[in-house]
N, C-alpha and C. Protein backbone atom coordinates (compact mmCIF):
# COMPACT_ATOMS: atom_id res chain seq x y z
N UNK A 1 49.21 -42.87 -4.73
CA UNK A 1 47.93 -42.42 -5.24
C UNK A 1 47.15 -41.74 -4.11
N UNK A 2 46.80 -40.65 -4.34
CA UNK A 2 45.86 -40.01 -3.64
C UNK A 2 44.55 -40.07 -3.64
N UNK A 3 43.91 -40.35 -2.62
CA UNK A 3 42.38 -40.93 -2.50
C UNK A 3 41.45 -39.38 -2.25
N UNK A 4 40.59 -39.16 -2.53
CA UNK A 4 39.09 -38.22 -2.56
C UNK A 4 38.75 -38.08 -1.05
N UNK A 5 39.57 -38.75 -0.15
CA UNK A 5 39.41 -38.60 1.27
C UNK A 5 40.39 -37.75 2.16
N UNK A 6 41.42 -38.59 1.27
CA UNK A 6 42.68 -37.62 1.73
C UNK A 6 42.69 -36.11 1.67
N UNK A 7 41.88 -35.98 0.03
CA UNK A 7 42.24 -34.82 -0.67
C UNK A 7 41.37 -33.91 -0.24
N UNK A 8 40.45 -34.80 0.78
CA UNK A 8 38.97 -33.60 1.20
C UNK A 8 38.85 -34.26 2.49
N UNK A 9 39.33 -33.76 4.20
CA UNK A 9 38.97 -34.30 5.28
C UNK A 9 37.48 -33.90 5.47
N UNK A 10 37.32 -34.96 6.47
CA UNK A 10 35.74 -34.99 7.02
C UNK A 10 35.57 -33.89 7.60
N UNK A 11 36.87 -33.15 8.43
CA UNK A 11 36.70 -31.82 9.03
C UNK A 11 36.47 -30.62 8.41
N UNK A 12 37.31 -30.60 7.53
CA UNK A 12 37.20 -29.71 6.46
C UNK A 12 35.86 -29.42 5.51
N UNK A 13 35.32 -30.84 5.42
CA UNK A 13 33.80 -30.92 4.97
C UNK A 13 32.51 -30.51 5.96
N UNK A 14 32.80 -30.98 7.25
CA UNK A 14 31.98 -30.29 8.75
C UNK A 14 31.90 -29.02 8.37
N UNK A 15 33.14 -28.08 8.29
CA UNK A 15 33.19 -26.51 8.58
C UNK A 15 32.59 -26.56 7.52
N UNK A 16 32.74 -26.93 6.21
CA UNK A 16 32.01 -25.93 4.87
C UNK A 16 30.49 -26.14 4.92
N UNK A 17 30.28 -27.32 5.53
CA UNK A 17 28.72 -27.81 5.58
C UNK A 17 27.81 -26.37 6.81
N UNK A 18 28.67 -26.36 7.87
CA UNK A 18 28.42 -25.18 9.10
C UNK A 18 28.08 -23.83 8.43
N UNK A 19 29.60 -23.74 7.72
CA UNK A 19 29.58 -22.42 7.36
C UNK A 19 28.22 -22.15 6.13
N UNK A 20 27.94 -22.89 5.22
CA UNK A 20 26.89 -22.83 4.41
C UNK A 20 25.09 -22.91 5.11
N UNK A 21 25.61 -23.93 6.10
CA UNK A 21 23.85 -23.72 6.97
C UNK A 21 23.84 -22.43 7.75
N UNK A 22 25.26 -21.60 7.82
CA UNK A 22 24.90 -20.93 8.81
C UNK A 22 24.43 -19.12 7.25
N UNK A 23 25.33 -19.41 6.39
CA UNK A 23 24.83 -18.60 5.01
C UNK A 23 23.69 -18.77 4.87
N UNK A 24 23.17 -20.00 4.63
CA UNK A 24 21.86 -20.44 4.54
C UNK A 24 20.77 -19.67 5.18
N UNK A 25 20.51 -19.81 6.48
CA UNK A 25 19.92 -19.41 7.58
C UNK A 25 19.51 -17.56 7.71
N UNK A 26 21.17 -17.07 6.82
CA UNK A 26 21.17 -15.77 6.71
C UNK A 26 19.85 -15.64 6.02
N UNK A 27 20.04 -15.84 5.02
CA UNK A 27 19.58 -15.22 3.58
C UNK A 27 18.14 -15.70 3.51
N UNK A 28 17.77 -16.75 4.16
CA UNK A 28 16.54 -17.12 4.44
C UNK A 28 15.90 -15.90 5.65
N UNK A 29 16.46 -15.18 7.00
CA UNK A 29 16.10 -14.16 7.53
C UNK A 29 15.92 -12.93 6.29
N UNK A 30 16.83 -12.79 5.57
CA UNK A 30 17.04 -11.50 4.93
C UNK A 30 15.77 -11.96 4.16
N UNK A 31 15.46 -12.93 3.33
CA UNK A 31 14.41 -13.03 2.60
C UNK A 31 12.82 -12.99 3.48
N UNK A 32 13.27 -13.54 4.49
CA UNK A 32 11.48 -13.12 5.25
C UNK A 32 11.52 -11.81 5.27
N UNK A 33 12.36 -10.94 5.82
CA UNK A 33 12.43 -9.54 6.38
C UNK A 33 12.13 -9.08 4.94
N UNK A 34 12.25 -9.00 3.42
CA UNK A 34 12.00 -8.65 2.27
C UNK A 34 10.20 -8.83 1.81
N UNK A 35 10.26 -10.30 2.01
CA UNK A 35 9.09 -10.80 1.98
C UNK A 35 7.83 -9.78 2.70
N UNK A 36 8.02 -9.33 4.68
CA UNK A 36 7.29 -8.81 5.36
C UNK A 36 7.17 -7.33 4.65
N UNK A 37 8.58 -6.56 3.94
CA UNK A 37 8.20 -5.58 3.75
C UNK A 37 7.84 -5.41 2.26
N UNK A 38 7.82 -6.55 1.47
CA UNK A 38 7.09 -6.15 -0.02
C UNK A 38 5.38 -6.50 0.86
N UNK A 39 5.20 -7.03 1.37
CA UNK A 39 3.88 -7.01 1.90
C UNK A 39 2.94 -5.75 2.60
N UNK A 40 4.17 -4.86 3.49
CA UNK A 40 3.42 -3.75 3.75
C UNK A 40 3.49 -2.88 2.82
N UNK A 41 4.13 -3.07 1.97
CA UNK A 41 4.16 -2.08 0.97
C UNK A 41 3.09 -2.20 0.05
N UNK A 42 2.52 -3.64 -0.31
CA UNK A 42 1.19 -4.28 -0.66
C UNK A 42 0.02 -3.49 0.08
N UNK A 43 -0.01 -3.68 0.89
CA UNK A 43 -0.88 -3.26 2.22
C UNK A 43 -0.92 -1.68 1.88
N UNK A 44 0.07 -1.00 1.53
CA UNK A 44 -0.14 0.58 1.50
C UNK A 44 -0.63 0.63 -0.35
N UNK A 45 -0.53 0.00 -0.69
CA UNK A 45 -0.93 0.05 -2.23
C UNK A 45 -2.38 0.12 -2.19
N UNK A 46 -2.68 -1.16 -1.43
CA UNK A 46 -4.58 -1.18 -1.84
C UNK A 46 -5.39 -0.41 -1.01
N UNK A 47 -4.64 0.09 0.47
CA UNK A 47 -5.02 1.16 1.06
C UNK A 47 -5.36 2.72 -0.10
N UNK A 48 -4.51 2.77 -0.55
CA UNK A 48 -4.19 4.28 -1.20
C UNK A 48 -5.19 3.78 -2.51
N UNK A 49 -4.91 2.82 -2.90
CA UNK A 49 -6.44 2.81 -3.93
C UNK A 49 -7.72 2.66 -4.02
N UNK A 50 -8.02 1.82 -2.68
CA UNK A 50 -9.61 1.96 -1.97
C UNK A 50 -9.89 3.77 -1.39
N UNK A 51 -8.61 4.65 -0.93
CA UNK A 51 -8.84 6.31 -0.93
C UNK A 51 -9.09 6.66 -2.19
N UNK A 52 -7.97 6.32 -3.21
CA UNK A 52 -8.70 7.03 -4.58
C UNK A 52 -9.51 6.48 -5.00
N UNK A 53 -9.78 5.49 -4.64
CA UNK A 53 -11.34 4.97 -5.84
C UNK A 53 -12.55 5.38 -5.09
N UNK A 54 -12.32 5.61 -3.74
CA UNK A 54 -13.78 6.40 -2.89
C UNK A 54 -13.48 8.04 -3.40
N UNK A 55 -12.29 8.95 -3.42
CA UNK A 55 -12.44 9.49 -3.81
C UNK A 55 -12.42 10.32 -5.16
N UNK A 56 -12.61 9.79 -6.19
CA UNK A 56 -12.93 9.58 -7.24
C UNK A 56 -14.43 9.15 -7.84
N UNK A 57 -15.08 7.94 -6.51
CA UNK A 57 -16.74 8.35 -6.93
C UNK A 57 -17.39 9.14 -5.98
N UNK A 58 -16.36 9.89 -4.98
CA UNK A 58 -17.10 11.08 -4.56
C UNK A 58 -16.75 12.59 -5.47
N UNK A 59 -16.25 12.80 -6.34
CA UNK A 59 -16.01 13.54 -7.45
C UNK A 59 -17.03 13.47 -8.53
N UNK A 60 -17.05 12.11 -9.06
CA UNK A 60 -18.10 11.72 -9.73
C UNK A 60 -19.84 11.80 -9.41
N UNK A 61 -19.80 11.64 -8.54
CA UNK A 61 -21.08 11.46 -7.78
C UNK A 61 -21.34 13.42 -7.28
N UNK A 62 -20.53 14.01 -6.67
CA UNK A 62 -20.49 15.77 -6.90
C UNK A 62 -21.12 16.22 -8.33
N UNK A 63 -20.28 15.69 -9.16
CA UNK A 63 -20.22 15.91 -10.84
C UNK A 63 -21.51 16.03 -11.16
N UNK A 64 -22.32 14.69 -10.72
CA UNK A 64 -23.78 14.60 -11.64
C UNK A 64 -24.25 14.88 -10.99
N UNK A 65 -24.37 15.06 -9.21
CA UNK A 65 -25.21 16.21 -8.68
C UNK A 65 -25.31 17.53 -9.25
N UNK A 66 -24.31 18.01 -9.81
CA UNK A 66 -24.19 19.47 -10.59
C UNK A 66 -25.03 19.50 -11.77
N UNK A 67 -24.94 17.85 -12.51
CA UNK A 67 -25.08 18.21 -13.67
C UNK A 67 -26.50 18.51 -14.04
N UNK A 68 -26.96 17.52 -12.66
CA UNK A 68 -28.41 17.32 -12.67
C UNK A 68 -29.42 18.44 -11.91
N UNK A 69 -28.46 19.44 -11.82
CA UNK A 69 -29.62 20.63 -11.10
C UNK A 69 -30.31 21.01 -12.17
N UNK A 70 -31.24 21.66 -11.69
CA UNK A 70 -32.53 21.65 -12.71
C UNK A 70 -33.49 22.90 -11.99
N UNK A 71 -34.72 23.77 -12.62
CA UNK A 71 -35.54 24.52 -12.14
C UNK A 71 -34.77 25.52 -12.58
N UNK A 72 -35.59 27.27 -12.22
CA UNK A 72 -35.35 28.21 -11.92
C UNK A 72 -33.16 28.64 -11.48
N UNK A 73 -33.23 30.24 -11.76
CA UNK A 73 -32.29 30.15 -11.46
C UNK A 73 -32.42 30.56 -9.93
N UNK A 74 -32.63 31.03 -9.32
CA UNK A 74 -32.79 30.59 -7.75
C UNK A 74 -32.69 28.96 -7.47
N UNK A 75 -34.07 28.59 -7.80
CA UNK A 75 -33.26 27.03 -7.44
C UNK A 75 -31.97 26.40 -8.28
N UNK A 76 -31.67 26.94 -9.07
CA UNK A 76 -30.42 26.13 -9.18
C UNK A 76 -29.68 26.75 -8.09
N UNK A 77 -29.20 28.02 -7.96
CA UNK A 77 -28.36 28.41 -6.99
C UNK A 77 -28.74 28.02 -5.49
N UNK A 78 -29.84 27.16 -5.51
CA UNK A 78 -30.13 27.09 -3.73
C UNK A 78 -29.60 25.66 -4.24
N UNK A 79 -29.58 24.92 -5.15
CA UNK A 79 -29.12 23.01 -4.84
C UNK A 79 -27.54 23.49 -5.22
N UNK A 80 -26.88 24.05 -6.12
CA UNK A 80 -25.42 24.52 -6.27
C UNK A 80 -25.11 24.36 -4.27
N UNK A 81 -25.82 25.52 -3.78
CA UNK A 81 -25.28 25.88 -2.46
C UNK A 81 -25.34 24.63 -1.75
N UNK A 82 -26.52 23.60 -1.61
CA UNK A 82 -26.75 22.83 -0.90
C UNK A 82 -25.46 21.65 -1.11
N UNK A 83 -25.31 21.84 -2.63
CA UNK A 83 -23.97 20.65 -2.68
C UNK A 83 -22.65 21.03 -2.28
N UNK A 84 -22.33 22.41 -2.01
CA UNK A 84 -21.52 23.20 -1.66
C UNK A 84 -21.55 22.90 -0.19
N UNK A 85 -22.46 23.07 0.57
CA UNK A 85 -22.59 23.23 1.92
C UNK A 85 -21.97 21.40 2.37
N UNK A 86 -22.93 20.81 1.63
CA UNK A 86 -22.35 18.95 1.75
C UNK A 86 -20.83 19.22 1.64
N UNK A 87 -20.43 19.38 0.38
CA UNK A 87 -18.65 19.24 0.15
C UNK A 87 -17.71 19.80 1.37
N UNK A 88 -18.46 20.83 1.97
CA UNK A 88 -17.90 21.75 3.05
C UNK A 88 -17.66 20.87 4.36
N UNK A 89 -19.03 20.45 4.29
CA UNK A 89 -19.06 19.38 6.23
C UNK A 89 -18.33 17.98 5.55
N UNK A 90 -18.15 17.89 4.60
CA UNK A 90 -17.61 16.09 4.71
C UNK A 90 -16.06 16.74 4.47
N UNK A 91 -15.65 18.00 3.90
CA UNK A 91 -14.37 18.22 3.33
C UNK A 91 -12.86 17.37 4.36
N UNK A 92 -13.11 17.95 5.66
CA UNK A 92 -12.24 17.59 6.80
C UNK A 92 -12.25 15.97 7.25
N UNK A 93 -13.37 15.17 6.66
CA UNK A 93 -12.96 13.73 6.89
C UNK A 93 -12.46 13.16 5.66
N UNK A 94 -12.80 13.66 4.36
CA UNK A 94 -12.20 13.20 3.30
C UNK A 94 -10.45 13.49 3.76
N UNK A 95 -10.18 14.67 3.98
CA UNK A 95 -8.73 15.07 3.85
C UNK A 95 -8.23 14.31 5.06
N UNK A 96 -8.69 14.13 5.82
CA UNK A 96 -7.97 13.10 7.06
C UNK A 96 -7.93 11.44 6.30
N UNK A 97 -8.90 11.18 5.58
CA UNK A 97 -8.48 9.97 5.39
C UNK A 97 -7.49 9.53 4.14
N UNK A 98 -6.62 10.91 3.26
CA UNK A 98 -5.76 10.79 2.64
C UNK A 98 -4.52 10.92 3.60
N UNK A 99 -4.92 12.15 4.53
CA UNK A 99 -3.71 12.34 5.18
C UNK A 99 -3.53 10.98 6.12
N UNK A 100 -4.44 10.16 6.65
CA UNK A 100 -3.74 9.35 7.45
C UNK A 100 -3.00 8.25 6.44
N UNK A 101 -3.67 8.27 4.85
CA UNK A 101 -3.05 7.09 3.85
C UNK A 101 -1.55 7.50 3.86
N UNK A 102 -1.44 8.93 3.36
CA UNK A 102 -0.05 9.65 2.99
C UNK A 102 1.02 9.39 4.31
N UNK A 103 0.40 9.81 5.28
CA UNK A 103 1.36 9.49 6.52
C UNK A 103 2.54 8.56 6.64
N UNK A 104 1.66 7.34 5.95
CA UNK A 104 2.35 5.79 6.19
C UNK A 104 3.22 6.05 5.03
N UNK A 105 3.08 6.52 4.21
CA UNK A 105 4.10 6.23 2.48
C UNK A 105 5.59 7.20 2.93
């Protein structure tokens, strides 16, 4: 009769126990390293939506400046220009702060 000891040495049980902590160990690295990068990828998500949602109520906020000009047509064309002239000087920090979002993606 063959005994459950015979049929399975203690050595033989060592290596499979090794070889599995050492599988183990893998897949637990591979899963942090997954983990770190679904996170920056998190990180570039709410980045890129705090850009569009600022720029989106700076669109909005343009919008009803327009909508709301009012007076003469001279003064409309002098507040048109004036919101024109604004869109002009902020244009180059808006576009830097997509381009530095886009960079990272």
């Amino acid at each position: 009769v063959t005994t459950a000891f015979k049929r399975f040495p203690v050595h033989a049980a060592e290596n499979r126990l090794t070889q599995l902590n050492a599988a183990l160990a893998s897949r637990k690295e591979k899963l942090a390293a997954a983990l770190e990068h679904e996170k920056a990828k998190e990180a570039l998500r709410v980045e890129f939506a705090e850009a569009a949602a600022n720029f989106k109520a700076h669109c909005e906020a343009t919008q009803e400046a327009c909508a709301n000009v009012t007076g003469s047509l001279e003064e409309q064309l002098e507040a048109v220009r004036a919101i024109k002239a604004e869109l002009e000087a902020s244009k180059e920090a808006r576009q830097a702060a997509v381009a530095a979002c886009a960079s990272k993606l």
